[in-house]
N, C-alpha and C. Protein backbone atom coordinates (compact mmCIF):
# COMPACT_ATOMS: atom_id res chain seq x y z
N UNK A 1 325.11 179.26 104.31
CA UNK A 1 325.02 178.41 105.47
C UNK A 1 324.82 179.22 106.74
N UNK A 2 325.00 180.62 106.61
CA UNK A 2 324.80 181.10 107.83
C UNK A 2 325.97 181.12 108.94
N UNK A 3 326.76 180.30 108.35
CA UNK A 3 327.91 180.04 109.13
C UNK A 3 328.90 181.22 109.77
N UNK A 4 329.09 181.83 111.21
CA UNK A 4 330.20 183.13 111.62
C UNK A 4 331.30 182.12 111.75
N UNK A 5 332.45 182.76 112.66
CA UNK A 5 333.64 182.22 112.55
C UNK A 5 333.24 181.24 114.30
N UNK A 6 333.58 180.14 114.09
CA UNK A 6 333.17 179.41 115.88
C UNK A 6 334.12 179.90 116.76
N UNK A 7 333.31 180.10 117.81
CA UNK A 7 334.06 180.28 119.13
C UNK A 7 334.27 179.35 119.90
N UNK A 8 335.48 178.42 120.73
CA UNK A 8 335.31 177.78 121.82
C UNK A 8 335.57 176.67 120.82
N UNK A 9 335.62 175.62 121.60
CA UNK A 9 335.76 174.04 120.92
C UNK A 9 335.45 173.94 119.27
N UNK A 10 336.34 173.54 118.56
CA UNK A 10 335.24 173.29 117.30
C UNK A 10 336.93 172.08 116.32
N UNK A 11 336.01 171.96 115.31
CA UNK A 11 336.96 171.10 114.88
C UNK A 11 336.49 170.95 113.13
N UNK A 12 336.88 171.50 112.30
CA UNK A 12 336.80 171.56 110.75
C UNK A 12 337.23 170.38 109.78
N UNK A 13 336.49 169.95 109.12
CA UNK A 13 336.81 168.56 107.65
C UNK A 13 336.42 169.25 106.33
N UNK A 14 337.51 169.25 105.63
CA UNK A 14 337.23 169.21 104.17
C UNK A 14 336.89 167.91 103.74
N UNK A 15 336.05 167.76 102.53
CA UNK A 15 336.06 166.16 102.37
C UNK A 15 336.45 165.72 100.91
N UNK A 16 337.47 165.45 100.27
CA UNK A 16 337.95 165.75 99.02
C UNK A 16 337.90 164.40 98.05
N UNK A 17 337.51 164.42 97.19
CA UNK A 17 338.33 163.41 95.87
C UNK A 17 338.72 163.79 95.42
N UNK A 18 340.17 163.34 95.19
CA UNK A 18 341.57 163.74 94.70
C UNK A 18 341.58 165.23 95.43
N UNK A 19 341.53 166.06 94.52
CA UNK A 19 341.97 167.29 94.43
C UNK A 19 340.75 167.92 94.55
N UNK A 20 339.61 167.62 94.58
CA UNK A 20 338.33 168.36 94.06
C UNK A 20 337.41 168.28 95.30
N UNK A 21 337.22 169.37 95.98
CA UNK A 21 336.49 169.32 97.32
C UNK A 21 334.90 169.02 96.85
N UNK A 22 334.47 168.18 98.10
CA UNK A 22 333.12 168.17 97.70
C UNK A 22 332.19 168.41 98.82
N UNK A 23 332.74 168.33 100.29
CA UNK A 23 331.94 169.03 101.27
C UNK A 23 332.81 169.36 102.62
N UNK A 24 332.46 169.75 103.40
CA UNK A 24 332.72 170.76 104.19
C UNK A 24 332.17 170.40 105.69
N UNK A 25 332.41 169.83 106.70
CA UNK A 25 331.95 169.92 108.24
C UNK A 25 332.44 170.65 109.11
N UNK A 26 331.29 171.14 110.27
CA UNK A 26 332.13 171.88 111.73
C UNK A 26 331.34 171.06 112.54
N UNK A 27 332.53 170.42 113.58
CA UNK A 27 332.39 170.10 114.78
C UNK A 27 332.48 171.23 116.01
N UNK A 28 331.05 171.20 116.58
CA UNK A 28 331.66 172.49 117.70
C UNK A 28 331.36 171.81 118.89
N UNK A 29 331.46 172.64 120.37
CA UNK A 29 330.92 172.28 121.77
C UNK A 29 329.70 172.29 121.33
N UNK A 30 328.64 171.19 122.27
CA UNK A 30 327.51 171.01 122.28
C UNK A 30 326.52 172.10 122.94
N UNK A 31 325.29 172.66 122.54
CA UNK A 31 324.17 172.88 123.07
C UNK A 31 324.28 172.91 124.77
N UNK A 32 324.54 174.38 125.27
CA UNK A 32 323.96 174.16 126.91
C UNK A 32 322.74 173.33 127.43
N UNK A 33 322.05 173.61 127.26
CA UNK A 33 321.13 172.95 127.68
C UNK A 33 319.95 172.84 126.55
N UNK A 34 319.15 171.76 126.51
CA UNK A 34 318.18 171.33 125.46
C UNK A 34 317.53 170.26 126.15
N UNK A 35 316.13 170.50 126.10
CA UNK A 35 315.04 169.78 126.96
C UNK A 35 314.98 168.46 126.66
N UNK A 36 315.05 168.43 124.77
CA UNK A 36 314.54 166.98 124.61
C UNK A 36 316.05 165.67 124.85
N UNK A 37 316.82 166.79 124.87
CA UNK A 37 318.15 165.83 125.03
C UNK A 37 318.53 164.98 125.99
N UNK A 38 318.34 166.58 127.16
CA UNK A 38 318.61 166.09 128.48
C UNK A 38 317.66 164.84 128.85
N UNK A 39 316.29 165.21 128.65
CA UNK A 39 315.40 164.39 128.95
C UNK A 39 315.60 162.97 128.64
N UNK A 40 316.54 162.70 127.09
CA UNK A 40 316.67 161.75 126.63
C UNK A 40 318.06 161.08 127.40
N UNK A 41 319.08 161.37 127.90
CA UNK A 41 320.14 161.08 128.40
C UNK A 41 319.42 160.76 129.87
N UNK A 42 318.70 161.61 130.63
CA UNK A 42 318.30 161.19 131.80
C UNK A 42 319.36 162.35 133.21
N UNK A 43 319.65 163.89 132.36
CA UNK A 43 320.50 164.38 133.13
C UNK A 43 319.54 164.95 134.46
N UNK A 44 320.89 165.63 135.76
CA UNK A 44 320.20 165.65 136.52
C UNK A 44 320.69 167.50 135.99
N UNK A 45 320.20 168.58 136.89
CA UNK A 45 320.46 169.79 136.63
C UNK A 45 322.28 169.78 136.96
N UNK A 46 322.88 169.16 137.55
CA UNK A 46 323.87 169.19 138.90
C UNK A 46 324.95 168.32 137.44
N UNK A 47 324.21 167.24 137.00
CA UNK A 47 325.27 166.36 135.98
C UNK A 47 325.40 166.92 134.52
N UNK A 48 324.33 167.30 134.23
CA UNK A 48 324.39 168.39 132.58
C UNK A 48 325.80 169.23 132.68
N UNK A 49 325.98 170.40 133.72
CA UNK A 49 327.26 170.70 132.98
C UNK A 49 328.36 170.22 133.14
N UNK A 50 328.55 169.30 133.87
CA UNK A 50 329.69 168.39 134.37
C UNK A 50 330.46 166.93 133.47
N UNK A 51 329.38 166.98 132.69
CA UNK A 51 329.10 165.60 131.76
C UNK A 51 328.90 166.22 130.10
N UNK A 52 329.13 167.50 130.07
CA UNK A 52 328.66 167.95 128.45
C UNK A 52 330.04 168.23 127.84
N UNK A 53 330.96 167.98 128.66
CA UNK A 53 332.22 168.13 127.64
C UNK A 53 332.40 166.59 126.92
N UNK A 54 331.15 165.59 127.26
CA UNK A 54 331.29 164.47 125.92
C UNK A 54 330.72 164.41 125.23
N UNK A 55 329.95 165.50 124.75
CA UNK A 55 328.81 165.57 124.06
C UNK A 55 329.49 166.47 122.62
N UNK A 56 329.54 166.44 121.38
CA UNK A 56 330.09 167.38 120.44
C UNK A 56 328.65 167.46 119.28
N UNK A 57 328.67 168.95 118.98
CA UNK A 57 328.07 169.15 118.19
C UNK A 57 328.37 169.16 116.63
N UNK A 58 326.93 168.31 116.05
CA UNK A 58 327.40 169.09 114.63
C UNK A 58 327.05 169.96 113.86
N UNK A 59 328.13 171.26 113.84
CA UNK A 59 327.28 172.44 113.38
C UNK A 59 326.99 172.90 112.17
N UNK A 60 327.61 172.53 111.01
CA UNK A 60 327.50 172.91 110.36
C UNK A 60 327.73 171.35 109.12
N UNK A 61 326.99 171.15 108.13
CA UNK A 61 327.22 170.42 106.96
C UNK A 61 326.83 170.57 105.32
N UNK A 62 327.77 170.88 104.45
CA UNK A 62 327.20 171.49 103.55
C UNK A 62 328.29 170.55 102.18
N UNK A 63 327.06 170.27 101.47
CA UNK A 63 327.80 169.01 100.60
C UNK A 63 327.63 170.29 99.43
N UNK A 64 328.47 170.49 98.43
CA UNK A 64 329.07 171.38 97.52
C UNK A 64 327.78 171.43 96.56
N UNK A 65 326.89 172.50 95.73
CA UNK A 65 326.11 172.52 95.37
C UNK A 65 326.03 171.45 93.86
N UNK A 66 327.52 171.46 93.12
CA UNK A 66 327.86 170.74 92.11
C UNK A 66 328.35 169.62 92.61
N UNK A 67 327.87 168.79 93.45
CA UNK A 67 328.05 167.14 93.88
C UNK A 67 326.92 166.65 93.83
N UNK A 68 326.96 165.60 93.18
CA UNK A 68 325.86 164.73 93.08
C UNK A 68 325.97 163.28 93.33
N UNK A 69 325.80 162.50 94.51
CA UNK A 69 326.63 161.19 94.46
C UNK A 69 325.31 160.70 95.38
N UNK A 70 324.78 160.13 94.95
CA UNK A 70 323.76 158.89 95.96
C UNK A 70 323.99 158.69 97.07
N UNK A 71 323.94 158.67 98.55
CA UNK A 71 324.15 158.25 99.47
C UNK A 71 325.93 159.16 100.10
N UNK A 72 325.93 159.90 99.47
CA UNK A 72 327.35 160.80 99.80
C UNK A 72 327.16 161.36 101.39
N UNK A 73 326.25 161.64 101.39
CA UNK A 73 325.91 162.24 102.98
C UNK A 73 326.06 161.27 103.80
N UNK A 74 325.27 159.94 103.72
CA UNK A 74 325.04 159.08 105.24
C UNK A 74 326.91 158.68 105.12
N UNK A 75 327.70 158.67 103.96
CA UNK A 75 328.92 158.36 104.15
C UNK A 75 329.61 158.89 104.55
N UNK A 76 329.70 160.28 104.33
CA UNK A 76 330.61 161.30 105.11
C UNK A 76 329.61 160.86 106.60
N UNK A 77 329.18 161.34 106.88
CA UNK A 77 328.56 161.31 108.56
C UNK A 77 329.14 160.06 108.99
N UNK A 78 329.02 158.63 108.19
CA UNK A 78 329.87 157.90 109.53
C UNK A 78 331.18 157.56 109.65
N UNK A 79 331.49 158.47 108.48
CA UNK A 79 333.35 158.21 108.44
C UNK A 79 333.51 159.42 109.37
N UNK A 80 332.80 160.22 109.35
CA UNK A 80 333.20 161.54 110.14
C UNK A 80 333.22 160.97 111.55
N UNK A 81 331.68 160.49 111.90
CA UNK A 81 331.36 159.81 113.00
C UNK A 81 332.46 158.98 113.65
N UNK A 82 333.38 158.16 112.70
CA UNK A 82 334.55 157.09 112.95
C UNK A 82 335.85 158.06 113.42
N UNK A 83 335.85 159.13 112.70
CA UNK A 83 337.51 159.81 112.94
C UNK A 83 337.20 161.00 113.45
N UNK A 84 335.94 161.85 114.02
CA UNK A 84 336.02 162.95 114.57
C UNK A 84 336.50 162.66 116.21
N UNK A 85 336.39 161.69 116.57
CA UNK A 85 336.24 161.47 118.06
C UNK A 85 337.92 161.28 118.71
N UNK A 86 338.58 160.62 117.75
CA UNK A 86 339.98 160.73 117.72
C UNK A 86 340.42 162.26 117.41
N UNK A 87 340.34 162.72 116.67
CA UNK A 87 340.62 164.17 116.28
C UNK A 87 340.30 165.20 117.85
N UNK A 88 339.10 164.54 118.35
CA UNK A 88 338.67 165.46 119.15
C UNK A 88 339.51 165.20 121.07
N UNK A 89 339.39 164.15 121.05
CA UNK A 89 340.10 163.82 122.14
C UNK A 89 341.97 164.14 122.24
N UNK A 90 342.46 163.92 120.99
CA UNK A 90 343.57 164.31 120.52
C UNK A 90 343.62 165.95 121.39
N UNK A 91 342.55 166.81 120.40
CA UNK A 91 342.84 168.11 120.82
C UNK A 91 342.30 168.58 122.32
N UNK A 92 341.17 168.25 122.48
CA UNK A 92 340.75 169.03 123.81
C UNK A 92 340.54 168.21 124.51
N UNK A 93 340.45 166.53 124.81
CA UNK A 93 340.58 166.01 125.70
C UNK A 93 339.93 164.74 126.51
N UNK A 94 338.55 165.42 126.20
CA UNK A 94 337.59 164.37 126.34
C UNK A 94 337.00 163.47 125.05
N UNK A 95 336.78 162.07 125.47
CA UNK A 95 336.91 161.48 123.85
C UNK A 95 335.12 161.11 123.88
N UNK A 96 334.71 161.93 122.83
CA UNK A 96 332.75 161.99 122.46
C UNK A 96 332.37 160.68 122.61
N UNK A 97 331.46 160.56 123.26
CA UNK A 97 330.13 159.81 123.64
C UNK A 97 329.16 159.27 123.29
N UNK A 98 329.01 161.05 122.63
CA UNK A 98 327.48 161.09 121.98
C UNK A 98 327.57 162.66 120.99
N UNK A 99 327.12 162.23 119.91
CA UNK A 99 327.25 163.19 118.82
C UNK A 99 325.67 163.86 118.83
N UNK A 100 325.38 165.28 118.66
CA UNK A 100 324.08 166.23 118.13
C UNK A 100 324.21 166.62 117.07
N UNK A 101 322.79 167.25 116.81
CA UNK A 101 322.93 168.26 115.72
C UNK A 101 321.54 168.68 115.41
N UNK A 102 321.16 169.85 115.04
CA UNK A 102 320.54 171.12 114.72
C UNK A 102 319.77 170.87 113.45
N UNK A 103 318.75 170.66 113.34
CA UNK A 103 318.32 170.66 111.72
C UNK A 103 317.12 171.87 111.71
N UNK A 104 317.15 172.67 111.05
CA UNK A 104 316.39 173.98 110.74
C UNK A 104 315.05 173.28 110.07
N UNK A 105 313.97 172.36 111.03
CA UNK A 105 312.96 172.14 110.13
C UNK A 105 312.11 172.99 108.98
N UNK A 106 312.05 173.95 109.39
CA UNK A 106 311.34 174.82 107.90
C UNK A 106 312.08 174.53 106.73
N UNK A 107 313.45 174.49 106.93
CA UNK A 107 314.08 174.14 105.40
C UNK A 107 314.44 173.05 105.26
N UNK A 108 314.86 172.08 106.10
CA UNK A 108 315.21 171.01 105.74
C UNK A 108 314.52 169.82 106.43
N UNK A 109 314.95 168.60 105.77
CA UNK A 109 313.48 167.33 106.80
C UNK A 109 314.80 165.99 107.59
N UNK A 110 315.88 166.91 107.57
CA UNK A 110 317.28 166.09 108.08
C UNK A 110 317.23 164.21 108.06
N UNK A 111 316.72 164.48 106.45
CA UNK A 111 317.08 163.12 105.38
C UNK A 111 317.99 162.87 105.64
N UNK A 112 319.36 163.33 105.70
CA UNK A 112 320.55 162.99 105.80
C UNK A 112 321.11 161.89 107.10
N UNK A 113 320.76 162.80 108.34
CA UNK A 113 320.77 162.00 109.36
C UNK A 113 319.71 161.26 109.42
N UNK A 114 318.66 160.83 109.17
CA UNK A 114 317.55 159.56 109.38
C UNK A 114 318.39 158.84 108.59
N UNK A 115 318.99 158.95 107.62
CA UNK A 115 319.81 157.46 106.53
C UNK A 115 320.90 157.09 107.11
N UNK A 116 321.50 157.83 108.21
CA UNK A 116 322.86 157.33 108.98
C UNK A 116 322.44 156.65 110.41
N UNK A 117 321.40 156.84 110.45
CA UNK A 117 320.63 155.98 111.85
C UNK A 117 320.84 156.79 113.30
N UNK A 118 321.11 158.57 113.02
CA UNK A 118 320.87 159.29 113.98
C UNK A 118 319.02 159.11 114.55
N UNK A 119 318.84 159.73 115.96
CA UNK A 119 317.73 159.11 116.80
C UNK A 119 317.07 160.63 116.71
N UNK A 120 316.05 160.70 115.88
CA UNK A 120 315.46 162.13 116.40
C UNK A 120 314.78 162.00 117.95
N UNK A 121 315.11 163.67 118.28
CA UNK A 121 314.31 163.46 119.72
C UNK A 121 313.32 164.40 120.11
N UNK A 122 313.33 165.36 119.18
CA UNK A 122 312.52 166.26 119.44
C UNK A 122 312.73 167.53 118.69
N UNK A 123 312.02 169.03 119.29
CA UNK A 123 312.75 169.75 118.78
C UNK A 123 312.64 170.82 119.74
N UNK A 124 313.76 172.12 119.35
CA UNK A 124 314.05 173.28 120.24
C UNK A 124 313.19 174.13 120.49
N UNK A 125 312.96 175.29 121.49
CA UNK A 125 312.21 176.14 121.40
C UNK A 125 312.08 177.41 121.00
N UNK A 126 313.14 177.26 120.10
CA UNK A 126 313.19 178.59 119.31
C UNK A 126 314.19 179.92 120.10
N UNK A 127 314.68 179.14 120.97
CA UNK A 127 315.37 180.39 121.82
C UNK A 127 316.55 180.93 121.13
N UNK A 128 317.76 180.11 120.95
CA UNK A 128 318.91 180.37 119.90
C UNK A 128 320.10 180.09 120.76
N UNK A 129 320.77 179.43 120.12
CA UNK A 129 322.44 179.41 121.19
C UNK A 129 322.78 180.53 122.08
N UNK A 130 322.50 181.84 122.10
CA UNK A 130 322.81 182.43 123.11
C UNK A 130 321.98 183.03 123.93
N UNK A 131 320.92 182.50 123.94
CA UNK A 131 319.77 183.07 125.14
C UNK A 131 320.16 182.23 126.49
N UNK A 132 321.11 182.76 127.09
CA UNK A 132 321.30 182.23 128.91
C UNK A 132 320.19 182.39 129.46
N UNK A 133 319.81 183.63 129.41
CA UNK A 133 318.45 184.65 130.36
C UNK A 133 317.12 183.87 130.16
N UNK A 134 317.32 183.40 129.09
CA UNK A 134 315.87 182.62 128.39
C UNK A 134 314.61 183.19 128.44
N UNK A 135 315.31 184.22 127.81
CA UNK A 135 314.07 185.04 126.96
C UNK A 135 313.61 186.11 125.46
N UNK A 136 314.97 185.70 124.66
CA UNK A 136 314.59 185.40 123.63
C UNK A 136 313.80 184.77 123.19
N UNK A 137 313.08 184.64 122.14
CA UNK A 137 312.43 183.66 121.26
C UNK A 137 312.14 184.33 119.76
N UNK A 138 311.75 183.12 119.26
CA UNK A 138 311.38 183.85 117.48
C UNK A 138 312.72 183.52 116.65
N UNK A 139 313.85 182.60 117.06
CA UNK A 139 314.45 181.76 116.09
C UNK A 139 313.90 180.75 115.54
N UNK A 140 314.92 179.94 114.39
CA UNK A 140 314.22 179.15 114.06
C UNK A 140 313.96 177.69 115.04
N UNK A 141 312.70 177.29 114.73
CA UNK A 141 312.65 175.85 116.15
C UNK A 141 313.62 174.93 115.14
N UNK A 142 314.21 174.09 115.85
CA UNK A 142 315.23 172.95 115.05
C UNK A 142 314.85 171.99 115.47
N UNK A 143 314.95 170.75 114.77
CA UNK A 143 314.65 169.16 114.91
C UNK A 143 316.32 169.01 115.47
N UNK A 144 316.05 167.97 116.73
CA UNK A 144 317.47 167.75 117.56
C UNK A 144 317.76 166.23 117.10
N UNK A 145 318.43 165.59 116.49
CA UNK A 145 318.96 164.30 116.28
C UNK A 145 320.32 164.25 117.17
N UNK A 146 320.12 163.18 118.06
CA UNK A 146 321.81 162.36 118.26
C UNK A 146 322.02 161.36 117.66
N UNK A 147 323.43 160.88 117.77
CA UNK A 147 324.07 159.72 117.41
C UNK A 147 324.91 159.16 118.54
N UNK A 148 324.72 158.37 119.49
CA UNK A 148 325.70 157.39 120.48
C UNK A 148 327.26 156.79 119.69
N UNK A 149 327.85 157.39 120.24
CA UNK A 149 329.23 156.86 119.37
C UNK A 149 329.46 155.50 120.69
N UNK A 150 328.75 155.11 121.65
CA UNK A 150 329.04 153.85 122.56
C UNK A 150 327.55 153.50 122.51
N UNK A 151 327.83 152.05 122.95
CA UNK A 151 326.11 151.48 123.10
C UNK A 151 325.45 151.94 124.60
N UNK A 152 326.62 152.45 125.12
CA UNK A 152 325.93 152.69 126.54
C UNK A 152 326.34 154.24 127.01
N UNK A 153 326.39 154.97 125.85
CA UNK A 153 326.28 156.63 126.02
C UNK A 153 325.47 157.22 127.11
N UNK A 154 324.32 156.98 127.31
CA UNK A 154 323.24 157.26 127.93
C UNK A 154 324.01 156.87 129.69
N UNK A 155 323.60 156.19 129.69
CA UNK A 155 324.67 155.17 131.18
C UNK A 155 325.69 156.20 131.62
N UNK A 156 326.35 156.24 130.50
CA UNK A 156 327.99 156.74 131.10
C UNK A 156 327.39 158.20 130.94
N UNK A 157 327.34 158.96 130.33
CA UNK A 157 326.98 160.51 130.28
C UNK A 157 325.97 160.57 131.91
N UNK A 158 325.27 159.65 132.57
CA UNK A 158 324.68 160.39 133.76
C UNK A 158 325.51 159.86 134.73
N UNK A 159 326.59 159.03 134.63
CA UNK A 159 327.80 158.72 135.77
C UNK A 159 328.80 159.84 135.52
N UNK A 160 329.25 159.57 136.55
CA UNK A 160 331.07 160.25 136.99
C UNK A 160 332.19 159.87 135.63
N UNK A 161 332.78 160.74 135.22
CA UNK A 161 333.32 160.83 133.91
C UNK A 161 334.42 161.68 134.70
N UNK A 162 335.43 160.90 133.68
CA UNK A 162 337.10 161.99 134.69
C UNK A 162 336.96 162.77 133.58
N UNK A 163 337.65 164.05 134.39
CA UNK A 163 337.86 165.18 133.16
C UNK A 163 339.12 165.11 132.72
């Protein structure tokens, strides 16, 4: 999975029957900045970082290579979708909005999220989570899907939000 150890916000699910694990999520802080997102929320430069502590990423998802269950994915994603936001407000404070996530198009065609009714919006420019300077390039480009955990995410993410 590629996966290091997360830094900063993050939040971990095992996902088990009975006794027998069958997949694995990381919730982390969202994406600084991302063109097709912002664009899609409607941020201003001034409201993006002021407004992104409701935004949570999902970084990582990996269903166990020996599971095989029909539709196991879009189910974990919206039970996750249902109890990460409690989990998350619990710990750090602000209660999510609006859910992301990263799909590595060369390898994958993020089937998973199109069957849970995440919104593709575009995709990255290849820079990588830690290019501030923005001038890296030559990662992989990723397909960006959200999910609105409110019907009016969009609305409230470009208003005044208490911290």
């Amino acid at each position: 999975m590629g996966c290091r150890v997360p830094f900063g916000a993050h939040w971990r699910y095992w996902v088990r029957n009975r006794e027998r694990e069958l997949a694995c999520l990381l919730w982390t802080s969202p994406a600084w900045k991302m063109h097709s997102r912002d664009a899609w929320i409607g941020w201003s430069e001034e409201r993006r970082p002021r407004n992104l502590p409701w935004i949570v990423n999902h970084g990582r998802f990996l269903i166990l290579p020996w599971v095989r269950v029909k539709g196991l994915a879009s189910k974990i994603l919206a039970l996750s979708a249902r109890q990460m936001p409690d989990d998350w407000q619990t710990r750090y404070g602000p209660r999510p909005l609006l859910l992301e996530t990263l799909v590595d198009a060369q390898r994958f065609r993020g089937t998973w999220y199109r069957a849970a009714n995440w919104i593709y919006l575009g995709q990255t420019t290849g820079r990588g989570r830690m290019d501030r300077e923005h001038k890296a390039h030559g990662q992989a480009i990723k397909d960006i899907y959200v999910y609105p955990l409110v019907r009016d995410a969009r609305q409230r993410l470009c208003g005044e939000l208490a911290p």
